[in-house]
N, C-alpha and C. Protein backbone atom coordinates (compact mmCIF):
# COMPACT_ATOMS: atom_id res chain seq x y z
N UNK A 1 0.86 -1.17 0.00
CA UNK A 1 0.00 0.00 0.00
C UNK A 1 0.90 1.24 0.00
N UNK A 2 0.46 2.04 -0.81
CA UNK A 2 1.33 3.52 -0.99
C UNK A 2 1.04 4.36 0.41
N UNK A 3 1.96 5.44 0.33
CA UNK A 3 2.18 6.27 1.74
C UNK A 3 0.68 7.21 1.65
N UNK A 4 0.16 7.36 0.45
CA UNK A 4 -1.17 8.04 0.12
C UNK A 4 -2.38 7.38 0.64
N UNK A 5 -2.23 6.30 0.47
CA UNK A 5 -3.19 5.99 0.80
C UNK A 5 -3.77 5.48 2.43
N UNK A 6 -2.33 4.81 2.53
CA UNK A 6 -2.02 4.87 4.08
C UNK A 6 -2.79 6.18 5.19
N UNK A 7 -2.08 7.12 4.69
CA UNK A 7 -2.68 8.83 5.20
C UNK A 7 -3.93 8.49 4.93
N UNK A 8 -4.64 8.73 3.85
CA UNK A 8 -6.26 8.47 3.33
C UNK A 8 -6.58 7.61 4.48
N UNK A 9 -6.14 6.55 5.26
CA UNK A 9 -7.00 5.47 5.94
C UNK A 9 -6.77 6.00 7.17
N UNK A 10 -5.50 5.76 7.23
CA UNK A 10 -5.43 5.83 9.11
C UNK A 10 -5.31 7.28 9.71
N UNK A 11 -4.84 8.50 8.57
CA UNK A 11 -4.64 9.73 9.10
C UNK A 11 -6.32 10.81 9.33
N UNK A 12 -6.72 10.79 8.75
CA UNK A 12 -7.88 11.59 8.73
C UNK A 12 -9.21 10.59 8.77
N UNK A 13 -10.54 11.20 9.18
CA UNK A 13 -11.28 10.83 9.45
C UNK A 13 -12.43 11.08 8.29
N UNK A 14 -11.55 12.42 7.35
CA UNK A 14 -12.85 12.53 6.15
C UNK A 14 -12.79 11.20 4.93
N UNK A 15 -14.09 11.26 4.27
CA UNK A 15 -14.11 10.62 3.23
C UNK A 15 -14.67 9.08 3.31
N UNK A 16 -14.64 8.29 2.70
CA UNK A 16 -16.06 7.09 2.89
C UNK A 16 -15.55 5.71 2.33
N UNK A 17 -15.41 4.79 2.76
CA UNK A 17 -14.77 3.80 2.32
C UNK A 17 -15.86 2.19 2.21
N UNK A 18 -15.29 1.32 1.86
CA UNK A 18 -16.48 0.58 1.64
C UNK A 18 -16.35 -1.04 2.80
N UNK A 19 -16.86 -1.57 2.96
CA UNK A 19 -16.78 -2.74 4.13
C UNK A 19 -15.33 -3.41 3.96
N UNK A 20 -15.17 -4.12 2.59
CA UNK A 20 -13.88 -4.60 2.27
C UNK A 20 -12.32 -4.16 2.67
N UNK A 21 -12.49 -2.61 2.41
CA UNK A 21 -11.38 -1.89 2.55
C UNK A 21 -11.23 -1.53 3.92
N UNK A 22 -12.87 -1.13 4.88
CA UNK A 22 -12.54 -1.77 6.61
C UNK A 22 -11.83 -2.57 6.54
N UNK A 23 -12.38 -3.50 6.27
CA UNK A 23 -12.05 -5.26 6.88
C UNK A 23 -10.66 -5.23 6.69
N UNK A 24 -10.02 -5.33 5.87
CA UNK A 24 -8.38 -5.10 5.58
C UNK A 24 -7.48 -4.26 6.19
N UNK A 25 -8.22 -2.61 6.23
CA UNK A 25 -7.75 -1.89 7.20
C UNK A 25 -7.73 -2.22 8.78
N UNK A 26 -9.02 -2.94 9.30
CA UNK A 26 -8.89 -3.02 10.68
C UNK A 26 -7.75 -4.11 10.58
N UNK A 27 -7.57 -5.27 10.07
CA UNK A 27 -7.22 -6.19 10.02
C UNK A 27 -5.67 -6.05 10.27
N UNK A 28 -4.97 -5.60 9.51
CA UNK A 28 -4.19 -4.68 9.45
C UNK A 28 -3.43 -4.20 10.64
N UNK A 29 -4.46 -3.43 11.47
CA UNK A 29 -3.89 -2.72 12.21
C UNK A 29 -4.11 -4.17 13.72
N UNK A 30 -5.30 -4.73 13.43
CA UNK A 30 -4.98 -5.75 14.60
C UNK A 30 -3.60 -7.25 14.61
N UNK A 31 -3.39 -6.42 13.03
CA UNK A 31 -2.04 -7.47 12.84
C UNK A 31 -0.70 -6.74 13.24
N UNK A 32 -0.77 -5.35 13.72
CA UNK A 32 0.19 -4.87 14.59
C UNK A 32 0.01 -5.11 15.83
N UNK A 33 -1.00 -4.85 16.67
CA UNK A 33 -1.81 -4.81 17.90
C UNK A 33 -1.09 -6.37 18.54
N UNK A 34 -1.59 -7.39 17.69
CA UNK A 34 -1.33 -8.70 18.57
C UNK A 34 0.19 -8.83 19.07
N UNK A 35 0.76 -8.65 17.96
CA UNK A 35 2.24 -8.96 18.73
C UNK A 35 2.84 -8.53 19.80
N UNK A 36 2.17 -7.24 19.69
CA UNK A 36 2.66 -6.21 20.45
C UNK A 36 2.05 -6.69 21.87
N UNK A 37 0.90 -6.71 21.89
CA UNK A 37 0.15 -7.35 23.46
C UNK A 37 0.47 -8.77 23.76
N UNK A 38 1.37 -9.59 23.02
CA UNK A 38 1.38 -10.26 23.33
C UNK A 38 3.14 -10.65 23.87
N UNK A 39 3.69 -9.52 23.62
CA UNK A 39 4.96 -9.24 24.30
C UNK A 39 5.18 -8.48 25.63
N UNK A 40 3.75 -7.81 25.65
CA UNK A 40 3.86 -6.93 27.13
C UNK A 40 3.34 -8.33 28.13
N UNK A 41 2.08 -9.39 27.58
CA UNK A 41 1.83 -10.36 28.58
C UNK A 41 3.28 -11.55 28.97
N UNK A 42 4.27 -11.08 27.96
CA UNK A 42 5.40 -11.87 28.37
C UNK A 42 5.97 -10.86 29.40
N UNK A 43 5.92 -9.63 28.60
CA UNK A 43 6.88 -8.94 30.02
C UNK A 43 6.12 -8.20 31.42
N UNK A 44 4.88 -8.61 31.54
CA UNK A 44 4.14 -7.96 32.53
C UNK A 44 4.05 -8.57 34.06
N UNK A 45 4.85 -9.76 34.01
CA UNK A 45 5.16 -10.18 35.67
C UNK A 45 6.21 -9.43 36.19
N UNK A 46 7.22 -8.54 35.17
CA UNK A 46 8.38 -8.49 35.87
C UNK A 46 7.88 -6.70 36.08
N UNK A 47 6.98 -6.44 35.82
CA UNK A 47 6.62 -4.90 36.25
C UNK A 47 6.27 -4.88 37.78
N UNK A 48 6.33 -6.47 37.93
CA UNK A 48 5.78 -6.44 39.49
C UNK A 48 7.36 -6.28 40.02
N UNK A 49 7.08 -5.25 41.25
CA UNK A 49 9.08 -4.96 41.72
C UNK A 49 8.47 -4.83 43.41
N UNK A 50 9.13 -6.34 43.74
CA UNK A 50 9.26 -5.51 45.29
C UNK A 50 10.72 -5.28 45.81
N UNK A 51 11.06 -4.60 46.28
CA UNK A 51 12.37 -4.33 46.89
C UNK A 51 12.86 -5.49 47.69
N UNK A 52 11.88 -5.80 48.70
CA UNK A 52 12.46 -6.65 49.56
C UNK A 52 12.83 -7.66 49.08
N UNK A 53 12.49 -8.25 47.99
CA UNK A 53 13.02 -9.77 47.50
C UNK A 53 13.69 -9.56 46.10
N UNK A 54 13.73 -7.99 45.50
CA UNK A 54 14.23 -8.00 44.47
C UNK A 54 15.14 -7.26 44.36
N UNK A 55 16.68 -6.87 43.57
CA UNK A 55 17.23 -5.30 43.91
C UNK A 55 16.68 -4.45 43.36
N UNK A 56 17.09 -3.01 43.79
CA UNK A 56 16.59 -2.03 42.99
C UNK A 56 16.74 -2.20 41.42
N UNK A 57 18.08 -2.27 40.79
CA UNK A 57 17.99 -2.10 39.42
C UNK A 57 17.82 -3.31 38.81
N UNK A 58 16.79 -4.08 38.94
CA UNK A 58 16.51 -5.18 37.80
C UNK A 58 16.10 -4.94 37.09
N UNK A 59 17.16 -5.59 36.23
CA UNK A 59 16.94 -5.10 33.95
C UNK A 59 16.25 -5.63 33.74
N UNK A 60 15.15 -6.85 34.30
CA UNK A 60 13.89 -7.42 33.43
C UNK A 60 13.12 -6.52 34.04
N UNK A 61 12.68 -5.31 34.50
CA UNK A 61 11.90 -4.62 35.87
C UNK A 61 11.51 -3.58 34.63
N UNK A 62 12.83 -3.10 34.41
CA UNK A 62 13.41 -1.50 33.56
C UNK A 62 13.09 -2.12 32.33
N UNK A 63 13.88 -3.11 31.51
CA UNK A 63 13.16 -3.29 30.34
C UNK A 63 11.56 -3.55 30.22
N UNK A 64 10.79 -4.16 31.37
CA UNK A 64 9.25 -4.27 31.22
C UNK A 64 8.80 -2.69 31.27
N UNK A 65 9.13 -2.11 32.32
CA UNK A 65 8.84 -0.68 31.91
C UNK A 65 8.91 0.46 30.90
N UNK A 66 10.23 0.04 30.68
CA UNK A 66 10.68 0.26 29.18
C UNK A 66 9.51 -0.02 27.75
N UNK A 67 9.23 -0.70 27.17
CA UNK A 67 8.38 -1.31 26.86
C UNK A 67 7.04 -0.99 27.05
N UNK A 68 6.25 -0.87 28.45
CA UNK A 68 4.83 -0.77 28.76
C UNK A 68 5.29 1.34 28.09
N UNK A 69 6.15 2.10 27.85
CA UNK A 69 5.80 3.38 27.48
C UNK A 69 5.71 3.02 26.03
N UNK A 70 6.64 2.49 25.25
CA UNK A 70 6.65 2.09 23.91
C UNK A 70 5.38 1.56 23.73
N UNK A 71 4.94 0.28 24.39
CA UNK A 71 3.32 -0.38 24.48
C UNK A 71 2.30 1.08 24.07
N UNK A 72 2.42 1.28 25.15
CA UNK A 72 1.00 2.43 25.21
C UNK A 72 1.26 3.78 24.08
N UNK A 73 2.23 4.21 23.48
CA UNK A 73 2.15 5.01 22.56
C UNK A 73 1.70 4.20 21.04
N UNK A 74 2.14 3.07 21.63
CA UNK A 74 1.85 2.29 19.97
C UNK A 74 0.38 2.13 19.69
N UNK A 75 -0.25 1.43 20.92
CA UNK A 75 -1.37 1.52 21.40
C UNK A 75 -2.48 2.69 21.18
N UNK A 76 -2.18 3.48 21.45
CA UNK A 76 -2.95 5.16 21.20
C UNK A 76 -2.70 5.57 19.77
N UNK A 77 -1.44 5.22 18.77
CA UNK A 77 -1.88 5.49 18.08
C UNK A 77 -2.49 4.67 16.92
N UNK A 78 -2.55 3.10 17.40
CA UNK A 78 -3.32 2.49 16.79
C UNK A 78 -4.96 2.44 16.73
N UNK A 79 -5.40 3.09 17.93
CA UNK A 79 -6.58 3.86 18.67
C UNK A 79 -6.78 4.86 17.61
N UNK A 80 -6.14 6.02 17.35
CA UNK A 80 -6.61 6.96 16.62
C UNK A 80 -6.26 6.49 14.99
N UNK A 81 -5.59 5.89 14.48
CA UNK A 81 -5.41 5.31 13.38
C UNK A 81 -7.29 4.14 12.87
N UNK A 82 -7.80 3.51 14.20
CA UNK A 82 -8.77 2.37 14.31
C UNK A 82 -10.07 3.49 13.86
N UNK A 83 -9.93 4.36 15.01
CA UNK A 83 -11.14 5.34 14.78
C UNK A 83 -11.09 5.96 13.70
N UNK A 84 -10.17 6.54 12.85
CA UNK A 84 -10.18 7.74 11.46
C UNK A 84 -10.90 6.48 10.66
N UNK A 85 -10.23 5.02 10.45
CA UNK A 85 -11.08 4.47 9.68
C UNK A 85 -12.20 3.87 9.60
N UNK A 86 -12.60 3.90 11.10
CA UNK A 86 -13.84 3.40 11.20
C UNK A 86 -15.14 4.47 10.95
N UNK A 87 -14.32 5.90 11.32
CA UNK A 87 -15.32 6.65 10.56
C UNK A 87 -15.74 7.25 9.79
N UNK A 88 -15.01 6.78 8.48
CA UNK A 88 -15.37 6.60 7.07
C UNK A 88 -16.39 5.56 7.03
N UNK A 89 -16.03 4.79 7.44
CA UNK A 89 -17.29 3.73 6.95
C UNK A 89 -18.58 4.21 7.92
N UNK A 90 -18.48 4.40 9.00
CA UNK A 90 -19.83 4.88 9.43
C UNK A 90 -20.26 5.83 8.71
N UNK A 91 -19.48 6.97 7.88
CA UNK A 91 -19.88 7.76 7.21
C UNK A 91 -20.69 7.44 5.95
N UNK A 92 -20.22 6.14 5.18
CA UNK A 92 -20.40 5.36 4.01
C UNK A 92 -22.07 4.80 4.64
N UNK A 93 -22.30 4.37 5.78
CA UNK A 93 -23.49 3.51 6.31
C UNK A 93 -24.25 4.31 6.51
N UNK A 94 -24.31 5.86 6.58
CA UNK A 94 -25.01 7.38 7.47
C UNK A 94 -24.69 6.93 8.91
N UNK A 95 -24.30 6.47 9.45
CA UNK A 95 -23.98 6.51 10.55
C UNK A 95 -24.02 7.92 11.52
N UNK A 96 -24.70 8.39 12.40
CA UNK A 96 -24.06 9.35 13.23
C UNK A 96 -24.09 9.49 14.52
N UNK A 97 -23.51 10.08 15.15
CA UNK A 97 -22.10 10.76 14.36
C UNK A 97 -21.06 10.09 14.54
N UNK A 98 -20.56 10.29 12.61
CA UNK A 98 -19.79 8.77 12.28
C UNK A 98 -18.56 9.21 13.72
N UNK A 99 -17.88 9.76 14.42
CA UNK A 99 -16.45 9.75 14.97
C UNK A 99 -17.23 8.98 16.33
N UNK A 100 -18.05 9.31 17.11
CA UNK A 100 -18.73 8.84 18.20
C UNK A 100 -19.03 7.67 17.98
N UNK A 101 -19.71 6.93 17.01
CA UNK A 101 -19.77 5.48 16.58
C UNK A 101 -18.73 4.87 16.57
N UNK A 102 -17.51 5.93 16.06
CA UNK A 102 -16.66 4.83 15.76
C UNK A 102 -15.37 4.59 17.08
N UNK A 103 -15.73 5.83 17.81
CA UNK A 103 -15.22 5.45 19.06
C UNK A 103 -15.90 4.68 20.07
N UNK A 104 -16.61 4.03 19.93
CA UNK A 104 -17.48 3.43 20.92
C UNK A 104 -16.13 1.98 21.58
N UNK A 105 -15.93 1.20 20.58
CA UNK A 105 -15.40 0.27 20.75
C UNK A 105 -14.34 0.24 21.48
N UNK A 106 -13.32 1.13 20.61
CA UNK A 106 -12.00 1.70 21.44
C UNK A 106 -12.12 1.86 23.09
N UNK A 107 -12.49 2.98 22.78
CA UNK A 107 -12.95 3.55 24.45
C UNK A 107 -13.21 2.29 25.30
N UNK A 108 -14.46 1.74 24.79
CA UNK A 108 -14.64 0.41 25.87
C UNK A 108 -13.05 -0.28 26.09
N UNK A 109 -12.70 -0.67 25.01
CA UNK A 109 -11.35 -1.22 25.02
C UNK A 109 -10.34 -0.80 26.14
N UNK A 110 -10.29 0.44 26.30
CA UNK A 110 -9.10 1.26 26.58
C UNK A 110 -9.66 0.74 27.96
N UNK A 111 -11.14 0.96 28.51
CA UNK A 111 -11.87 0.91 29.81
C UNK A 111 -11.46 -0.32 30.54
N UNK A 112 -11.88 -1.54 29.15
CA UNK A 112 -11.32 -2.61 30.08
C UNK A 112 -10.51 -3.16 30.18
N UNK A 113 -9.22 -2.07 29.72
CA UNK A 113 -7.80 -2.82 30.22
C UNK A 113 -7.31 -1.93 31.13
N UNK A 114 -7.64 -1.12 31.45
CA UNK A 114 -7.29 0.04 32.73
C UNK A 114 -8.14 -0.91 33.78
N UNK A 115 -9.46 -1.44 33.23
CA UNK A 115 -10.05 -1.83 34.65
C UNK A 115 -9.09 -3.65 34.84
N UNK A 116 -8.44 -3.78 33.90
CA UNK A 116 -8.05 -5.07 34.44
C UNK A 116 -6.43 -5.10 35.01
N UNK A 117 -5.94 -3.36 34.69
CA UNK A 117 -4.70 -2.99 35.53
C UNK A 117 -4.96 -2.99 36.99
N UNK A 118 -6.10 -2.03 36.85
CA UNK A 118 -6.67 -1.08 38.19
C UNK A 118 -6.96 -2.14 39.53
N UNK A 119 -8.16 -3.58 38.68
CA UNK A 119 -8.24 -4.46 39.77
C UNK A 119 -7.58 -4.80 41.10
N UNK A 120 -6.64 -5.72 40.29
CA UNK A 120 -5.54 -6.16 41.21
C UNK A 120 -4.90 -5.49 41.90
N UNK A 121 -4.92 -4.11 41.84
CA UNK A 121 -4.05 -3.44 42.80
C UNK A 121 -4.85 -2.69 43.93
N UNK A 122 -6.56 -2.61 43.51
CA UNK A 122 -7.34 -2.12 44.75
C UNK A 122 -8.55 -2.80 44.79
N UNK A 123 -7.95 -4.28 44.51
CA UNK A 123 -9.12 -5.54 45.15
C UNK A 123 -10.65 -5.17 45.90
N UNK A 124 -9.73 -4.62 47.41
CA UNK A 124 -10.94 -4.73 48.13
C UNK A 124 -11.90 -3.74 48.24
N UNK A 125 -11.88 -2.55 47.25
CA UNK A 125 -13.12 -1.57 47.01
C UNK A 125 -13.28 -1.83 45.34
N UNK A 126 -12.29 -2.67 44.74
CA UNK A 126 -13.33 -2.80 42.88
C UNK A 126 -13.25 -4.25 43.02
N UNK A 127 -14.78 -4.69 42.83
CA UNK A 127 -15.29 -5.65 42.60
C UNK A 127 -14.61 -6.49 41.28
N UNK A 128 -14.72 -7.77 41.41
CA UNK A 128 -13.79 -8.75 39.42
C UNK A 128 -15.11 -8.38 38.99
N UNK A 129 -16.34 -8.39 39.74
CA UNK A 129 -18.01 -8.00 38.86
C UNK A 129 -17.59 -6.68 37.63
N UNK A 130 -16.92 -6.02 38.39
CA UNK A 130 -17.12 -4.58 37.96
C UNK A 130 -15.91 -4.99 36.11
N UNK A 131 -15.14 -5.74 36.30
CA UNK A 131 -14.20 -5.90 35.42
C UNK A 131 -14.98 -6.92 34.27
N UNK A 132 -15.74 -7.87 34.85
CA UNK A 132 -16.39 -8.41 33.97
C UNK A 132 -17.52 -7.58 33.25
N UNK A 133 -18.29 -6.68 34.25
CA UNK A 133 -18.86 -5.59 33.67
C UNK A 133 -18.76 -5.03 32.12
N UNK A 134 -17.16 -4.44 32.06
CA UNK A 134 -16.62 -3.29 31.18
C UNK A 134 -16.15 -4.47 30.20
N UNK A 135 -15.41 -5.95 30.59
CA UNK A 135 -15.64 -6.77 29.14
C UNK A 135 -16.63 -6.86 28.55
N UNK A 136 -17.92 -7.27 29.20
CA UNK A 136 -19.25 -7.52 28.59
C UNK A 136 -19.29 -6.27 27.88
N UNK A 137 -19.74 -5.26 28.03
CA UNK A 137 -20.06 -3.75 27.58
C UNK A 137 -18.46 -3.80 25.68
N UNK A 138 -17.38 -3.60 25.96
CA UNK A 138 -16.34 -3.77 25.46
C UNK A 138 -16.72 -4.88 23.80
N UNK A 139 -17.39 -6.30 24.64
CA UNK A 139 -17.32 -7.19 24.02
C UNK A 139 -18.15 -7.04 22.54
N UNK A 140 -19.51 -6.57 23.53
CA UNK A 140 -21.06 -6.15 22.84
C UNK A 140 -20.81 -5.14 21.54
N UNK A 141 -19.47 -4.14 21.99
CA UNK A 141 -19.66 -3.08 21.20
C UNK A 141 -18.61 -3.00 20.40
N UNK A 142 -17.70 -4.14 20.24
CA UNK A 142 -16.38 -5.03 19.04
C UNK A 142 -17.46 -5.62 18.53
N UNK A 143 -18.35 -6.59 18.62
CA UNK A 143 -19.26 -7.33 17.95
C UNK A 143 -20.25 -6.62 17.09
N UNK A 144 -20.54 -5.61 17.84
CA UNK A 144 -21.40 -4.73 17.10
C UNK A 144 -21.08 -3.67 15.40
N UNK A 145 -19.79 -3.53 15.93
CA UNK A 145 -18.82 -2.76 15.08
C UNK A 145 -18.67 -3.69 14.11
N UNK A 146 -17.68 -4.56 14.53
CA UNK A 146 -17.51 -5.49 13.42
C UNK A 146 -18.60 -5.96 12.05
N UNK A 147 -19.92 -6.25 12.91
CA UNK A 147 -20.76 -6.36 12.19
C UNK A 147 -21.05 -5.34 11.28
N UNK A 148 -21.69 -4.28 11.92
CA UNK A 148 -22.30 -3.05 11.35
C UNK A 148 -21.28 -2.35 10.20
N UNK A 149 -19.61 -2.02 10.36
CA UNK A 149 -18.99 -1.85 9.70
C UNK A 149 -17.77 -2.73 8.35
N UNK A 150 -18.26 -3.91 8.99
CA UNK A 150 -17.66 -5.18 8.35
C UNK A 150 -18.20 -6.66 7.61
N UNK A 151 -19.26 -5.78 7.70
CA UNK A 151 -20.33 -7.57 6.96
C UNK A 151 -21.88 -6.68 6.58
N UNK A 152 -22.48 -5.39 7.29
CA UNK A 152 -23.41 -5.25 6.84
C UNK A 152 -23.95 -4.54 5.54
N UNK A 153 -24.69 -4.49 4.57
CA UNK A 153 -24.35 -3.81 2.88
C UNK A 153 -23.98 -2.49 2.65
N UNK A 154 -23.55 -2.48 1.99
CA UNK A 154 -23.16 -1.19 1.10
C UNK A 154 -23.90 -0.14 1.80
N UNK A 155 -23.39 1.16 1.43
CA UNK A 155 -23.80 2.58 1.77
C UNK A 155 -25.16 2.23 1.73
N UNK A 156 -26.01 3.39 2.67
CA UNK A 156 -27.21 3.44 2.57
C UNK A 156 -27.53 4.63 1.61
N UNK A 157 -26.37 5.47 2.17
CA UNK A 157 -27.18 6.71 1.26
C UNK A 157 -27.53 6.68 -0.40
């Protein structure tokens, strides 16, 4: 894919695209996404640091940290890259308002991995209810998307 068109998908939010060219685009970008989350769940035990049993400068500690900033910028801008193209196609479906539709999913996303940081570290006032909560909600509204922008027909307008 050319650098033009690239911009056209993931940079801006104007202009109207058709289910196919979603599907490839999200696809795409969840074919960056996986690797990437699936290198922070390798390095996310060693973010745990206690002093007393560990030294201060442990390089698996610093490189996991290292990493979870790289993580989360890649992250955000695969977030705003997900949304510009998802709201072309809501635009293509009349969708409105296509940017609010097409943040629905994200957002949940973002919700329930903050709530599955947040848990574990203040157990005894957030409920696992409350975490299963924001998956369900999260889940409903990837399924929804997917559908609505990835399988359902052509423009309405």
């Amino acid at each position: 894919m050319d650098a033009e068109r690239l911009r056209f998908l993931y940079r801006t939010d104007q202009g109207r695209i058709d289910r196919a060219t979603w599907r490839r685009g999200a696809g795409a970008l969840i074919a960056v996404l996986l690797p990437l989350t699936l290198i922070w769940f390798a390095l996310a035990p060693y973010s745990v640091h206690d002093l007393a049993t560990t030294p201060f400068f442990a390089p698996m500690t610093i490189l996991a940290y290292v990493y979870v900033i790289f993580y989360a910028f890649a992250v955000m801008l695969i977030v705003v890259s997900f949304i510009n193209l998802s709201a072309k196609r809501c635009r293509d479906r009349a969708l409105t308002p296509p940017l609010g539709l097409a943040s629905l999913a994200p957002l949940l996303a973002l919700l329930a991995g903050a709530a599955h940081f947040l848990q574990p570290r203040v157990a005894e006032v957030m409920s696992r209810w409350y975490v299963w909560g924001v998956d369900a909600l999260f889940v409903a509204a990837a399924l929804w998307t997917i559908y609505e922008l990835g399988w359902r027909e052509e423009s309405l307008s």
